[in-house]
Protein backbone atom coordinates (compact mmCIF):
# COMPACT_ATOMS: atom_id res chain seq x y z
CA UNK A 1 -3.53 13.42 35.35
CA UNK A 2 -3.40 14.40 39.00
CA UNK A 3 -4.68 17.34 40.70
CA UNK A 4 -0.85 18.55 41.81
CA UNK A 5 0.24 17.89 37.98
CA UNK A 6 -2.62 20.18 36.70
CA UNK A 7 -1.87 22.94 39.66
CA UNK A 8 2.01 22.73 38.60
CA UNK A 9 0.25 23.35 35.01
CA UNK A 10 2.34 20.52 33.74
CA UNK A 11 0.80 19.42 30.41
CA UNK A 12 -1.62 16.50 30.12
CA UNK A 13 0.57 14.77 26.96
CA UNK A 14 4.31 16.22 27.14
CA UNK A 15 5.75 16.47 24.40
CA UNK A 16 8.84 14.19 23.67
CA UNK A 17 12.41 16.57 22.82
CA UNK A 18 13.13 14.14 19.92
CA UNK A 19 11.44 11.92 17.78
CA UNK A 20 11.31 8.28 18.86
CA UNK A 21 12.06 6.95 15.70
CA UNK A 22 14.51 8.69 13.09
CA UNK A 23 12.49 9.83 9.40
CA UNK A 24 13.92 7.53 6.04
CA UNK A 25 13.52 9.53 3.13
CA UNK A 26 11.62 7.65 0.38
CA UNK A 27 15.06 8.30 -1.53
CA UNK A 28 17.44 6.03 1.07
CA UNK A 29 14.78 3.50 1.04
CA UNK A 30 14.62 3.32 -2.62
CA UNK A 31 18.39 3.31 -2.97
CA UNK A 32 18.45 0.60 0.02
CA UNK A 33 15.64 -1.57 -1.34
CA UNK A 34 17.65 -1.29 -5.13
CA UNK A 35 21.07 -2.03 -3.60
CA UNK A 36 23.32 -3.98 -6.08
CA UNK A 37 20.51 -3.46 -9.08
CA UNK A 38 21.99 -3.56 -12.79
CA UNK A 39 20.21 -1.23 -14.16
CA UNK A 40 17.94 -1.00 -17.04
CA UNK A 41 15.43 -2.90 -15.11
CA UNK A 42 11.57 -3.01 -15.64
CA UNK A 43 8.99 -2.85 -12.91
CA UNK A 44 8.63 -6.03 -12.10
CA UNK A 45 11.95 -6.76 -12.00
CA UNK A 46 12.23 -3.87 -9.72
CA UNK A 47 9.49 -5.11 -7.24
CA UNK A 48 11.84 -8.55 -7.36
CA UNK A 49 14.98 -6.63 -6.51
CA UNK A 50 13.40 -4.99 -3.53
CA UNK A 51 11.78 -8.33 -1.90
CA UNK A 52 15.32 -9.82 -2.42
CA UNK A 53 17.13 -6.81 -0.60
CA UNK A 54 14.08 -7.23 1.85
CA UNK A 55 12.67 -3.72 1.72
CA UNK A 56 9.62 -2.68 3.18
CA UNK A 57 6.11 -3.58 2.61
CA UNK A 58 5.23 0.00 1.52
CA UNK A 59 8.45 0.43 -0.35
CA UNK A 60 7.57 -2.54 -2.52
CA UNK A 61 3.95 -1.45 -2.74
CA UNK A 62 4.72 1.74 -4.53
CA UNK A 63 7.09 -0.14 -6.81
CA UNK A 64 4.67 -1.96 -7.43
CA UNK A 65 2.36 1.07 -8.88
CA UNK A 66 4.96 2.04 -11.64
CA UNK A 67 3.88 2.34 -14.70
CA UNK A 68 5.47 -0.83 -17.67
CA UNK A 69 8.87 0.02 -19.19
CA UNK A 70 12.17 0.04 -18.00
CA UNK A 71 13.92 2.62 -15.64
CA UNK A 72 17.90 3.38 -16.58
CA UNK A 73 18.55 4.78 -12.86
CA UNK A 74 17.48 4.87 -9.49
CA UNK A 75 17.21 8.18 -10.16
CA UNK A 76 13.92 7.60 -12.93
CA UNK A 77 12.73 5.73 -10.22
CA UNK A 78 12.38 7.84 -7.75
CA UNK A 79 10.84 10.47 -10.84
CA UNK A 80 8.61 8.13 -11.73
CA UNK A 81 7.13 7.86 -8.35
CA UNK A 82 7.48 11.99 -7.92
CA UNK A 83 10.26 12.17 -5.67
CA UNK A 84 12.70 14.46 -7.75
CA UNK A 85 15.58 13.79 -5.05
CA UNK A 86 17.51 11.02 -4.81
């Protein structure tokens, strides 16, 4: 930072308005990376579903941390993984 910039008493790192990137809610990536799922499904078939819809690598991950059975919804999903609101 200059010497003018710090007499102006402009910050060092301004802060940006707006965030650069918009925030996805773990629900719209679930319901994204679950698009066209027949549901009951199991885990694993869930973890296939979202690499088919090619969701994201941490979106698969946690998928991939449920525990065996099958899931009737999106919405027991999203339970399961303690997000209440989908």
């Amino acid at each position: 930072m200059t010497r003018e910039r710090l007499g102006l008493g402009l910050q060092e790192v301004e802060l940006s308005p707006a965030p650069l990137t918009p925030v996805v809610s773990l629900a719209h990536s679930l319901q994204q990376a679950l698009r066209g799922a027949v549901f009951p499904l199991s885990a694993e078939q869930l973890v296939w579903v979202a690499r088919e819809n090619e969701a994201p690598p941490h979106v698969v991950s946690l998928l991939g941390t449920l525990p065996r059975g099958r899931f009737p919804s999106v919405d027991t999903v999203a339970l399961a993984l303690g997000n209440a609101s989908v």
